[in-house]
Every structure is written in structure tokens, then in C-alpha cells.
PDB file of N, CA and C in Angstrom:
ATOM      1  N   UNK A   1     128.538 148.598 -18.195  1.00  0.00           N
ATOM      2  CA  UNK A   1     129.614 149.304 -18.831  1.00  0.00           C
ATOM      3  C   UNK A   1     130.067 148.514 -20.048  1.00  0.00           C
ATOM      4  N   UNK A   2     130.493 148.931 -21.181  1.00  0.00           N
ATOM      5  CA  UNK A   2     130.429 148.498 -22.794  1.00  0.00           C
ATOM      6  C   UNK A   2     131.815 149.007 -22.171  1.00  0.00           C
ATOM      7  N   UNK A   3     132.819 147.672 -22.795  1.00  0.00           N
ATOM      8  CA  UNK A   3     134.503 148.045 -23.219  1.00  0.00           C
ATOM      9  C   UNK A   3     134.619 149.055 -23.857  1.00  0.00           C
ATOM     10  N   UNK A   4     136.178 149.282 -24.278  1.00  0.00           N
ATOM     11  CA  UNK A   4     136.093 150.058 -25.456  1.00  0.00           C
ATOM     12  C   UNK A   4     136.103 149.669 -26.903  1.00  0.00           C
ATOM     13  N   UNK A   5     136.576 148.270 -26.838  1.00  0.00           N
ATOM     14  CA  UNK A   5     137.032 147.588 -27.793  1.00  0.00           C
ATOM     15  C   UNK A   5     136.121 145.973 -27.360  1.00  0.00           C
ATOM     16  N   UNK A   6     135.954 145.567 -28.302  1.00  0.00           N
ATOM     17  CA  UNK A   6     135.383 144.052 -28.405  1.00  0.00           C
ATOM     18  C   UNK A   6     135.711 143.091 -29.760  1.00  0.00           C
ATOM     19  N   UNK A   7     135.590 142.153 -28.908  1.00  0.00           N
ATOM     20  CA  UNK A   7     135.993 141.307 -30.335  1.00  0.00           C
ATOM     21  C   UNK A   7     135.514 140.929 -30.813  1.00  0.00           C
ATOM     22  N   UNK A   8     135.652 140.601 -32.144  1.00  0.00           N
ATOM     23  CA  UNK A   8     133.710 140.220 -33.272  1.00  0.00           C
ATOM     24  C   UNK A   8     133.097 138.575 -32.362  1.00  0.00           C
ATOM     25  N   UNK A   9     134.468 137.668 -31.749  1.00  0.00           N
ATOM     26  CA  UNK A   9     133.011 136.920 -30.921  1.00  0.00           C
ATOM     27  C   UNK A   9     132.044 137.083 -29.321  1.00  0.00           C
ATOM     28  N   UNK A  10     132.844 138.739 -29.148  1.00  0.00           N
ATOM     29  CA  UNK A  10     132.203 139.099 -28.138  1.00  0.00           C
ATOM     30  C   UNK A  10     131.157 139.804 -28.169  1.00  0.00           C
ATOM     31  N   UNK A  11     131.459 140.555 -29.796  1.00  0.00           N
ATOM     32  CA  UNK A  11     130.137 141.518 -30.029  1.00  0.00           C
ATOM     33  C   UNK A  11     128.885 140.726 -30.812  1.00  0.00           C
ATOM     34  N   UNK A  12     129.395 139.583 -31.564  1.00  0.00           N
ATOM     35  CA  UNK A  12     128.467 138.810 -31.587  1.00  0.00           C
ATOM     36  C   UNK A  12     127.735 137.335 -30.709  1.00  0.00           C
ATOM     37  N   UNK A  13     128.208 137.604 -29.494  1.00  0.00           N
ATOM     38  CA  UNK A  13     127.834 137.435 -28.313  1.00  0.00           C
ATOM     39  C   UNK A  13     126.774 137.892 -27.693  1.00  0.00           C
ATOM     40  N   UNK A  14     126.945 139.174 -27.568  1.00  0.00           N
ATOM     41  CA  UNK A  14     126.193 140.523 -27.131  1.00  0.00           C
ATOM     42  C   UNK A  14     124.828 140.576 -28.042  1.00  0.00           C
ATOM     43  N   UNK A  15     125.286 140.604 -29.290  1.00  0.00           N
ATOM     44  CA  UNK A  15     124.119 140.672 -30.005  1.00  0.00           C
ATOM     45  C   UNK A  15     123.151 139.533 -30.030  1.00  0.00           C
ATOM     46  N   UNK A  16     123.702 138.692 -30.069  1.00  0.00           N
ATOM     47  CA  UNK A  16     122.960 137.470 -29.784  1.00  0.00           C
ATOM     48  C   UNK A  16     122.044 137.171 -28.555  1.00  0.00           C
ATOM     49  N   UNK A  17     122.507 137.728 -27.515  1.00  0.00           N
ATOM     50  CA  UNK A  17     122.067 137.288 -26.325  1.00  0.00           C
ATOM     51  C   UNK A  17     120.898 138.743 -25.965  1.00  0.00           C
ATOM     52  N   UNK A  18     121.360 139.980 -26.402  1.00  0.00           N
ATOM     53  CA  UNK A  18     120.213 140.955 -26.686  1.00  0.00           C
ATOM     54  C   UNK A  18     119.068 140.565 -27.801  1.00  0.00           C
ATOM     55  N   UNK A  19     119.352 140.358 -28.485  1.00  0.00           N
ATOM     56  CA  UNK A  19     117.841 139.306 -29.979  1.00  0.00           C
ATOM     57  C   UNK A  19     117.224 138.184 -29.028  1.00  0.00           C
ATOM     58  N   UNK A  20     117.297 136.963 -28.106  1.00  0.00           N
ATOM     59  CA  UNK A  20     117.331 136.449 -27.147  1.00  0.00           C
ATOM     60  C   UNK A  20     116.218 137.403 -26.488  1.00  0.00           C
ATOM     61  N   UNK A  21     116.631 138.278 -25.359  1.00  0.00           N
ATOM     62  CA  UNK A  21     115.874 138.872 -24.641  1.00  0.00           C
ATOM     63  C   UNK A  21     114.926 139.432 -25.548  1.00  0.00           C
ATOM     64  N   UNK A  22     115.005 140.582 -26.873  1.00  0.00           N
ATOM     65  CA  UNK A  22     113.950 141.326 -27.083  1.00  0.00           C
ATOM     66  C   UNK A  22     112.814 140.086 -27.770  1.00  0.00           C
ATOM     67  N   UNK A  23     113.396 139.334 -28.453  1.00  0.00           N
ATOM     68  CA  UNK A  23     112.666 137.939 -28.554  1.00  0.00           C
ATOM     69  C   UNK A  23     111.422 137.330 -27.183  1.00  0.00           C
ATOM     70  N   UNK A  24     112.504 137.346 -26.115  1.00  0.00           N
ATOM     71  CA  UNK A  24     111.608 136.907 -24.779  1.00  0.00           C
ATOM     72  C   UNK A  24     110.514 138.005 -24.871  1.00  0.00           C
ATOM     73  N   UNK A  25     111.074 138.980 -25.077  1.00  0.00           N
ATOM     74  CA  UNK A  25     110.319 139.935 -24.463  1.00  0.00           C
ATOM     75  C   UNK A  25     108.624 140.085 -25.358  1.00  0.00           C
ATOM     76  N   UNK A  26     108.978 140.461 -26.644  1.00  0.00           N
ATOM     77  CA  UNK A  26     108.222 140.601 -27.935  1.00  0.00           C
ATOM     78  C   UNK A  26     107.068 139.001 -27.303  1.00  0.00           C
ATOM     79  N   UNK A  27     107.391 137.794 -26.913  1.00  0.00           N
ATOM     80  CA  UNK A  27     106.350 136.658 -27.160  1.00  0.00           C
ATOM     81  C   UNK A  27     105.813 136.292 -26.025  1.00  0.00           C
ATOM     82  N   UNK A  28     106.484 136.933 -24.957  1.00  0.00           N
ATOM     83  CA  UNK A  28     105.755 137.607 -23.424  1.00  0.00           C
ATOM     84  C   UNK A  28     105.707 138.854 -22.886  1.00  0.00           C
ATOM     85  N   UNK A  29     105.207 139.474 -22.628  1.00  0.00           N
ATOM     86  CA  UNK A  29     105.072 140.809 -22.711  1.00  0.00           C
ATOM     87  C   UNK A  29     105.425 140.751 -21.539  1.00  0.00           C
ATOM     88  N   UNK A  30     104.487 140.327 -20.236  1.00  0.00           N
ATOM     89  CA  UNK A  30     104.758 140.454 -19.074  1.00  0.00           C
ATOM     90  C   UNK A  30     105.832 140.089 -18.378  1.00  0.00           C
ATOM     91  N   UNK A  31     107.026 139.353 -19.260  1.00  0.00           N
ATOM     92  CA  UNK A  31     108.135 138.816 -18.815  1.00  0.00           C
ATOM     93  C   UNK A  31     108.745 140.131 -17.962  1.00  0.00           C
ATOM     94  N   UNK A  32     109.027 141.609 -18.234  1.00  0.00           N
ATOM     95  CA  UNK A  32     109.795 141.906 -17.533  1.00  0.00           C
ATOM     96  C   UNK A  32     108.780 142.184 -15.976  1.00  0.00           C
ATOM     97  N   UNK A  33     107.994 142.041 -16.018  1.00  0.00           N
ATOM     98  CA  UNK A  33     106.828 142.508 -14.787  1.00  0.00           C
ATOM     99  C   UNK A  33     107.143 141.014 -13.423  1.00  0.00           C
ATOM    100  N   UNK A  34     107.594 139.882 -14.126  1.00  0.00           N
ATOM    101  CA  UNK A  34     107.813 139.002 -13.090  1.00  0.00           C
ATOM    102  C   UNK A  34     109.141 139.238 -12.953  1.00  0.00           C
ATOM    103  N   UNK A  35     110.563 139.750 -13.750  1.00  0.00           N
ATOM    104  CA  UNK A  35     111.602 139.829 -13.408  1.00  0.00           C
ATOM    105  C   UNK A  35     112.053 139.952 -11.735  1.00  0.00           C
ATOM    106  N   UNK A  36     112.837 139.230 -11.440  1.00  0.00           N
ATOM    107  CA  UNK A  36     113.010 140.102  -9.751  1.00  0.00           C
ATOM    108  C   UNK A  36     114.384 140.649 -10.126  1.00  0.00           C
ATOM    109  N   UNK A  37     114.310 141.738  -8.969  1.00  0.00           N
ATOM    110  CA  UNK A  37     115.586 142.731  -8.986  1.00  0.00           C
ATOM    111  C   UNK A  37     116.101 142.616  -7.880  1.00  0.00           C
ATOM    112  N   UNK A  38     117.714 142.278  -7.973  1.00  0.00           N
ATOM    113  CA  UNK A  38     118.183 142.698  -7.037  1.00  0.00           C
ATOM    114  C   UNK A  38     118.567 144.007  -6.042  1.00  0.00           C
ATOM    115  N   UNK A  39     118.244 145.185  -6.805  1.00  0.00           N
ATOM    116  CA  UNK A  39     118.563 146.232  -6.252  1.00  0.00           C
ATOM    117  C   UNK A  39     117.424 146.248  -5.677  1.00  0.00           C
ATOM    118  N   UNK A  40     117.216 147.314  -3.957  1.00  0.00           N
ATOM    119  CA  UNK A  40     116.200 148.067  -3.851  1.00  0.00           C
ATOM    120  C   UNK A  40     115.834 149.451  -4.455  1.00  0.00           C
ATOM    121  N   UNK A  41     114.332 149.350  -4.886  1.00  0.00           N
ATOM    122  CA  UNK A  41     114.370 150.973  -5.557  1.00  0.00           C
ATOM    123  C   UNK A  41     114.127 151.583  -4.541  1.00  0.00           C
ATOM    124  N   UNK A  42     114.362 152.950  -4.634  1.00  0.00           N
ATOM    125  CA  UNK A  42     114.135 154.177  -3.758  1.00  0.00           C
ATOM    126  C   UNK A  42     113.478 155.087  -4.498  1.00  0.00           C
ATOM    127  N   UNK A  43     112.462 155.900  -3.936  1.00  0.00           N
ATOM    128  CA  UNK A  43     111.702 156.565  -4.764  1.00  0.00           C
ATOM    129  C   UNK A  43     112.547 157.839  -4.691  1.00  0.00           C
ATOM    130  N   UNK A  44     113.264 158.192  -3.270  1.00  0.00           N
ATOM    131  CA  UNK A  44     113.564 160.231  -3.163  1.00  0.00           C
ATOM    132  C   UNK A  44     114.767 160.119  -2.878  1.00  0.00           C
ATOM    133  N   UNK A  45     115.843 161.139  -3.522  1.00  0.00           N
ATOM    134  CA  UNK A  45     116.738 161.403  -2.891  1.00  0.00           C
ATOM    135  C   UNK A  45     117.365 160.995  -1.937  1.00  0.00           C
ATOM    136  N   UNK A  46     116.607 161.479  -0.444  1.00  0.00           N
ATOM    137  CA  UNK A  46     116.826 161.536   0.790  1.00  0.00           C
ATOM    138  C   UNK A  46     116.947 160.010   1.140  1.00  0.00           C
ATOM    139  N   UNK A  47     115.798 159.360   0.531  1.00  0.00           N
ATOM    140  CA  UNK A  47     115.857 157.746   1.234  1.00  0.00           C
ATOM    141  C   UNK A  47     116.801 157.214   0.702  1.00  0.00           C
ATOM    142  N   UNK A  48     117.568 157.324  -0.496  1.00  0.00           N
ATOM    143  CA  UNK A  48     118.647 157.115  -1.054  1.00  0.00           C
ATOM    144  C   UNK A  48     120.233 157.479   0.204  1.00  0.00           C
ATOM    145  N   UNK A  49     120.171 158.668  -0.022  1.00  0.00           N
ATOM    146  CA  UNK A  49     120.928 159.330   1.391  1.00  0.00           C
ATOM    147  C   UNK A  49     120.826 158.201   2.596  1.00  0.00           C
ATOM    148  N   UNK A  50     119.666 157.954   3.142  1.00  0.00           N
ATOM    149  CA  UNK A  50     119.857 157.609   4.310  1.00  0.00           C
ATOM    150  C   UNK A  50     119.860 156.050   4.066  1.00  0.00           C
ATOM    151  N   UNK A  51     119.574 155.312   3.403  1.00  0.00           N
ATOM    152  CA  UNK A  51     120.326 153.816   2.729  1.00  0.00           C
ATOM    153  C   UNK A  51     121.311 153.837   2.781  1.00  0.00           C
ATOM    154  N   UNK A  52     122.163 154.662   2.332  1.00  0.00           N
ATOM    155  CA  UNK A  52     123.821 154.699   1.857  1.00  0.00           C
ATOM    156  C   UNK A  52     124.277 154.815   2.864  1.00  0.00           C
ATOM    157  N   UNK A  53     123.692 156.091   3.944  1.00  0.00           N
ATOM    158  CA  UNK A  53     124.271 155.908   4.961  1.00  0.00           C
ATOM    159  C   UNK A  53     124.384 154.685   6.220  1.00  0.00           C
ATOM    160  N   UNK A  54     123.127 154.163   6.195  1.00  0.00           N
ATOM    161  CA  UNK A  54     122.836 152.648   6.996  1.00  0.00           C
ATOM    162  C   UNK A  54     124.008 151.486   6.779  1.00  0.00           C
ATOM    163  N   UNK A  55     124.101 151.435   5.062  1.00  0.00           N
ATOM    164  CA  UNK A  55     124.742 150.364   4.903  1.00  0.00           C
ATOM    165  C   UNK A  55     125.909 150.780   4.615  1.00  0.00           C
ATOM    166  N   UNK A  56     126.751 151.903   4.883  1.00  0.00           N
ATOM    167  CA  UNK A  56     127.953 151.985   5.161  1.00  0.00           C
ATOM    168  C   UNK A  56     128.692 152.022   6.400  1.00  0.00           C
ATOM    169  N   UNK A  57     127.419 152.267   7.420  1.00  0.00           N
ATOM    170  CA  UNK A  57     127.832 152.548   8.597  1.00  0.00           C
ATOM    171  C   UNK A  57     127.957 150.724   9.280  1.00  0.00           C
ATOM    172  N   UNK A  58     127.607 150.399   8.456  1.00  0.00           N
ATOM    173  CA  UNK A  58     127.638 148.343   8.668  1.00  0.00           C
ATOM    174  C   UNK A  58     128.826 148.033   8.409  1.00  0.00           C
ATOM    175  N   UNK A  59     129.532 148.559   7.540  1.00  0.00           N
ATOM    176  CA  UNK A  59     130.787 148.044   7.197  1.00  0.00           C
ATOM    177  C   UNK A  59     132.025 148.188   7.809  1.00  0.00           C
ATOM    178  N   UNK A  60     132.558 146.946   7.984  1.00  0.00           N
ATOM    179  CA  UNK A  60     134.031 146.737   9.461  1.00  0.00           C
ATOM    180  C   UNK A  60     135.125 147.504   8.518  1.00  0.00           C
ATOM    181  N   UNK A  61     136.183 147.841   9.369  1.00  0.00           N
ATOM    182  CA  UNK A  61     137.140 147.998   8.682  1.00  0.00           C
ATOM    183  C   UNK A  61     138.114 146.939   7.721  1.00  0.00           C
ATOM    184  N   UNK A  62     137.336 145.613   7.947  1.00  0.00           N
ATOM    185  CA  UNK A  62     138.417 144.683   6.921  1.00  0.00           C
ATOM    186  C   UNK A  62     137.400 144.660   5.994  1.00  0.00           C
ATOM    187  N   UNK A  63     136.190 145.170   5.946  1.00  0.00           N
ATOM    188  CA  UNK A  63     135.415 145.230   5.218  1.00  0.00           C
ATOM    189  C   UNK A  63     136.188 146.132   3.753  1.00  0.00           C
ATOM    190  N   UNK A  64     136.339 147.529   4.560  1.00  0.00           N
ATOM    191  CA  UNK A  64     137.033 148.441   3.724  1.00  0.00           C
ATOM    192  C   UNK A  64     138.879 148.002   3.399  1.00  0.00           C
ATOM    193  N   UNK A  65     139.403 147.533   3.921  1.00  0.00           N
ATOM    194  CA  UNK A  65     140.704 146.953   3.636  1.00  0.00           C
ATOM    195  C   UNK A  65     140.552 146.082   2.442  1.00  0.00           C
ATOM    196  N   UNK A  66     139.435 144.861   2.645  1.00  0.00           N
ATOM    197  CA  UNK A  66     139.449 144.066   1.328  1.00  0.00           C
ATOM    198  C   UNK A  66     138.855 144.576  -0.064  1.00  0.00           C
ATOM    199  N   UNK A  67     138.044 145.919   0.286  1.00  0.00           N
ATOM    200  CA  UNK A  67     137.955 146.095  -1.456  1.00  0.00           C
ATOM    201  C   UNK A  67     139.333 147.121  -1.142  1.00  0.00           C
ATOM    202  N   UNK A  68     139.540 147.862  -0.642  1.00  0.00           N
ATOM    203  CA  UNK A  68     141.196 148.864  -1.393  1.00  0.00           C
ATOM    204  C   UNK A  68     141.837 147.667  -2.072  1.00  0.00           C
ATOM    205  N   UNK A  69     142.420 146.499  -1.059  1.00  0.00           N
ATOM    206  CA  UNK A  69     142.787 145.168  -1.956  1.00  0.00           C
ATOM    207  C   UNK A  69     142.682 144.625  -3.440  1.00  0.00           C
ATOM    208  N   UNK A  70     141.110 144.859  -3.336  1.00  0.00           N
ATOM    209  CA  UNK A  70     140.692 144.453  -4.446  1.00  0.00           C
ATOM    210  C   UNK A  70     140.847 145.473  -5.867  1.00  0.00           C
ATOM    211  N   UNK A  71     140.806 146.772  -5.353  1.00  0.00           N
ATOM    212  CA  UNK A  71     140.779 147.495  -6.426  1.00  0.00           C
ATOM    213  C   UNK A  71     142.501 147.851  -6.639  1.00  0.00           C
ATOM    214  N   UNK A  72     143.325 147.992  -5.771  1.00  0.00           N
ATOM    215  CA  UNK A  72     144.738 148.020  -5.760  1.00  0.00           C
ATOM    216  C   UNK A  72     144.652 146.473  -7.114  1.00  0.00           C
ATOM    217  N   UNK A  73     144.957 145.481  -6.466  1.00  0.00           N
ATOM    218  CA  UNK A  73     144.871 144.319  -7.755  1.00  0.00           C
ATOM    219  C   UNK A  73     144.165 144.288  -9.088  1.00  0.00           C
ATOM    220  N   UNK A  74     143.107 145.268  -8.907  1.00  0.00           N
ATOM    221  CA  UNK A  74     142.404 145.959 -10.191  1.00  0.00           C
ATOM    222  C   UNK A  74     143.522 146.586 -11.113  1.00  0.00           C
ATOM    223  N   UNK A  75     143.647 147.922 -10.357  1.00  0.00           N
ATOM    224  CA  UNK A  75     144.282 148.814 -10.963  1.00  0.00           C
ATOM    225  C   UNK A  75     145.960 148.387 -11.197  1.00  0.00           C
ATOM    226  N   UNK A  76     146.475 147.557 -11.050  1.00  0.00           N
ATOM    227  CA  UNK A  76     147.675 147.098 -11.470  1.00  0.00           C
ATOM    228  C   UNK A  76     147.484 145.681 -12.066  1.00  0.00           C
ATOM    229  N   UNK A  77     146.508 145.306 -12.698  1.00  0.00           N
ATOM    230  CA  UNK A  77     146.058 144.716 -13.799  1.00  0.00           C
ATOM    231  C   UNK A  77     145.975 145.198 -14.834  1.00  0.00           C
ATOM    232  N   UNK A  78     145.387 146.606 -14.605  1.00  0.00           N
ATOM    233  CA  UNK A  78     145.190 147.354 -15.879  1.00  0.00           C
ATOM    234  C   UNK A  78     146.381 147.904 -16.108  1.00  0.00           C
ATOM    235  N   UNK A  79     147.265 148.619 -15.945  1.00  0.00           N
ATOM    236  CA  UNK A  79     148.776 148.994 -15.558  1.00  0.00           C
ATOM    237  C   UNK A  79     149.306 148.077 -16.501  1.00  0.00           C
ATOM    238  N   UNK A  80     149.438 146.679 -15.940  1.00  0.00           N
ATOM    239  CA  UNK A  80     150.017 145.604 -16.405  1.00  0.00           C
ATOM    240  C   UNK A  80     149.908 145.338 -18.043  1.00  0.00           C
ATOM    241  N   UNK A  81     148.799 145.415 -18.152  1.00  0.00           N
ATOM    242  CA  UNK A  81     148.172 145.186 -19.399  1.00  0.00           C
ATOM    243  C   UNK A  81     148.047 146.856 -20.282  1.00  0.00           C
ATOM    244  N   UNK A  82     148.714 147.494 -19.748  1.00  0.00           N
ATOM    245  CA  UNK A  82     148.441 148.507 -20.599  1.00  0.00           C
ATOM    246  C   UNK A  82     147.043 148.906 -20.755  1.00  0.00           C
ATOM    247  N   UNK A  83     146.538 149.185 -20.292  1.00  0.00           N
ATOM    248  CA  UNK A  83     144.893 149.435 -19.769  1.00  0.00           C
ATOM    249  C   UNK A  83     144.020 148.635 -20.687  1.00  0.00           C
ATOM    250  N   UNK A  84     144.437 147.289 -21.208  1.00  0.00           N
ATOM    251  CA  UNK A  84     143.288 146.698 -22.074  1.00  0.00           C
ATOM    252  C   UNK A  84     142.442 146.225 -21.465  1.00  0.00           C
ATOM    253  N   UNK A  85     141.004 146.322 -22.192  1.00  0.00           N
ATOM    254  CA  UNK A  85     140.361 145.868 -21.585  1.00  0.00           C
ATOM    255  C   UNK A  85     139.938 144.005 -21.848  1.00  0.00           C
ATOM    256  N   UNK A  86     139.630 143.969 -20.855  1.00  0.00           N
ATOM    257  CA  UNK A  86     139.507 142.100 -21.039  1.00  0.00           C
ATOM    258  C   UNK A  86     138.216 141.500 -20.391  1.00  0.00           C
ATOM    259  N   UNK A  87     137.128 141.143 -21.027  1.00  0.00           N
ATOM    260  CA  UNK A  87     135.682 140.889 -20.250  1.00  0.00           C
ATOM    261  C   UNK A  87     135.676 139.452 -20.380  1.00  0.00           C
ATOM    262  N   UNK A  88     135.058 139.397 -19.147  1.00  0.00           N
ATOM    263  CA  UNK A  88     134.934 138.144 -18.731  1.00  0.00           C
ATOM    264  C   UNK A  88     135.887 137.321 -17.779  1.00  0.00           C
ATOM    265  N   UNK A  89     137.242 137.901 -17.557  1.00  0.00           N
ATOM    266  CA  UNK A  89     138.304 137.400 -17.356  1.00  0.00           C
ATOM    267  C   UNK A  89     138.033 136.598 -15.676  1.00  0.00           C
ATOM    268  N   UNK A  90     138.764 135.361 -15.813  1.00  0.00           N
ATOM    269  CA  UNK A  90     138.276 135.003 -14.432  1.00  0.00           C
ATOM    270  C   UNK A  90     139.652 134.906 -13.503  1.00  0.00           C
ATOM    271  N   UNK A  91     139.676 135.887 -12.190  1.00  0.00           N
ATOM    272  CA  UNK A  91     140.703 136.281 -11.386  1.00  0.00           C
ATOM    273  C   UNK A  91     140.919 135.971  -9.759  1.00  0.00           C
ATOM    274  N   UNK A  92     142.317 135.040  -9.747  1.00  0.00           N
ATOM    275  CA  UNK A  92     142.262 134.399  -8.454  1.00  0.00           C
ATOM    276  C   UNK A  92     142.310 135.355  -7.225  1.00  0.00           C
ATOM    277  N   UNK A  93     141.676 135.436  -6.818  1.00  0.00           N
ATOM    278  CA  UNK A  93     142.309 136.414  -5.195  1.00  0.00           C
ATOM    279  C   UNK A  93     142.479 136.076  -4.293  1.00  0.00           C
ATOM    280  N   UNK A  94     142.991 136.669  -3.454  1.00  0.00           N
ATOM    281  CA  UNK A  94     144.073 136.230  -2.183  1.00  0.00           C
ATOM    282  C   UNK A  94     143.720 136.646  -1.148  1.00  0.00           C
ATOM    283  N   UNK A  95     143.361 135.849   0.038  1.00  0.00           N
ATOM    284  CA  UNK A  95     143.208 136.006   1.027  1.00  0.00           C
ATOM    285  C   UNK A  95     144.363 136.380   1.634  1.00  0.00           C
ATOM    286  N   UNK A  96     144.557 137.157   2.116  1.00  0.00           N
ATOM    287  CA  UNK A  96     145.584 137.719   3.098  1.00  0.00           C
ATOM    288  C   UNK A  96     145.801 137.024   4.917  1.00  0.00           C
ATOM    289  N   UNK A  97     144.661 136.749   4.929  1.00  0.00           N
ATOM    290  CA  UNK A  97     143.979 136.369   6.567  1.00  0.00           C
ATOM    291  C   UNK A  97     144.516 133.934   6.382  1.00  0.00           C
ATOM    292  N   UNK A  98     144.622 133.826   4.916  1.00  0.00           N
ATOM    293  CA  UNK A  98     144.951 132.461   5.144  1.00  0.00           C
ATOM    294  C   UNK A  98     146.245 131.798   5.591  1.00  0.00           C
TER     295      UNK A  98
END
């Protein structure tokens, strides 16, 4: 996801670090072929479906308590700030359970 707004040393950040990769890429070709991915791919629909369903049906209920948490502290960040956006920002969180 691209902000809406950036700042010229974030966008020349960005640019920099994209010239970087197409660079990697352009003087190894096969570089993205060894990449590893963290996601699993799914080829159909359905196996998609039934993934989502596996690994939701894993999840405890403090499972689901700590992201509402998390996104509650999201969304009254942005509130706070008048919905700016801010990348990179590094944010303490709170255990509730300490």
C-alpha cells in the first residue's frame, strides 16, 4: 500500500531502493526464481476457501481480542493524527495480560 502523501526523503527512498532491485534484477536474471516467499500460493479458489478456513478455525479467542486491540490502537492513531499518514513509524504495544 503507497501513502497518500510522501516526503521527498521517502520518495526518494523508494526510488532508490526500486533502481536497487531492477538493477539486481537486470545483472541476474534468475534472482527472482531463487527468491523465497513467504506466502503459500494456491492455485483454485476453493483451496484458497478451505486454507482460510483451517487457519481461522486455529485461532483462540485472545487470538481475536489482540488484533481488535490492535486495530482499536490503529484506528485512534489515525483519529489522533487526523488521518495522516506516517510510514515507518515504530509503535509500543501493550500487553494487557502483564
Amino acid at each position: 500500500m503507497v501513502p497518500k502523501l510522501l516526503t521527498p526523503e521517502q520518495k526518494e527512498s523508494r526510488m532508490n531502493i526500486c533502481a536497487d532491485i531492477l538493477n539486481n534484477i537486470d545483472t541476474d536474471p534468475g534472482l527472482l526464481d531463487t527468491a523465497t516467499l513467504k506466502e503459500t500460493r494456491l492455485e483454485r479458489v476453493e483451496a484458497v476457501k478451505v486454507k482460510a478456513t483451517e487457519v481461522l478455525n486455529q485461532l483462540t479467542q485472545a487470538d481475536f481480542q489482540h488484533c481488535f486491540q490492535q486495530w482499536t490502537s490503529r484506528m485512534e492513531r489515525c483519529r489522533d493524527r487526523q488521518e495522516e499518514y506516517t510510514e515507518g513509524e515504530k509503535v509500543a504495544t501493550v500487553n494487557s495480560n502483564e
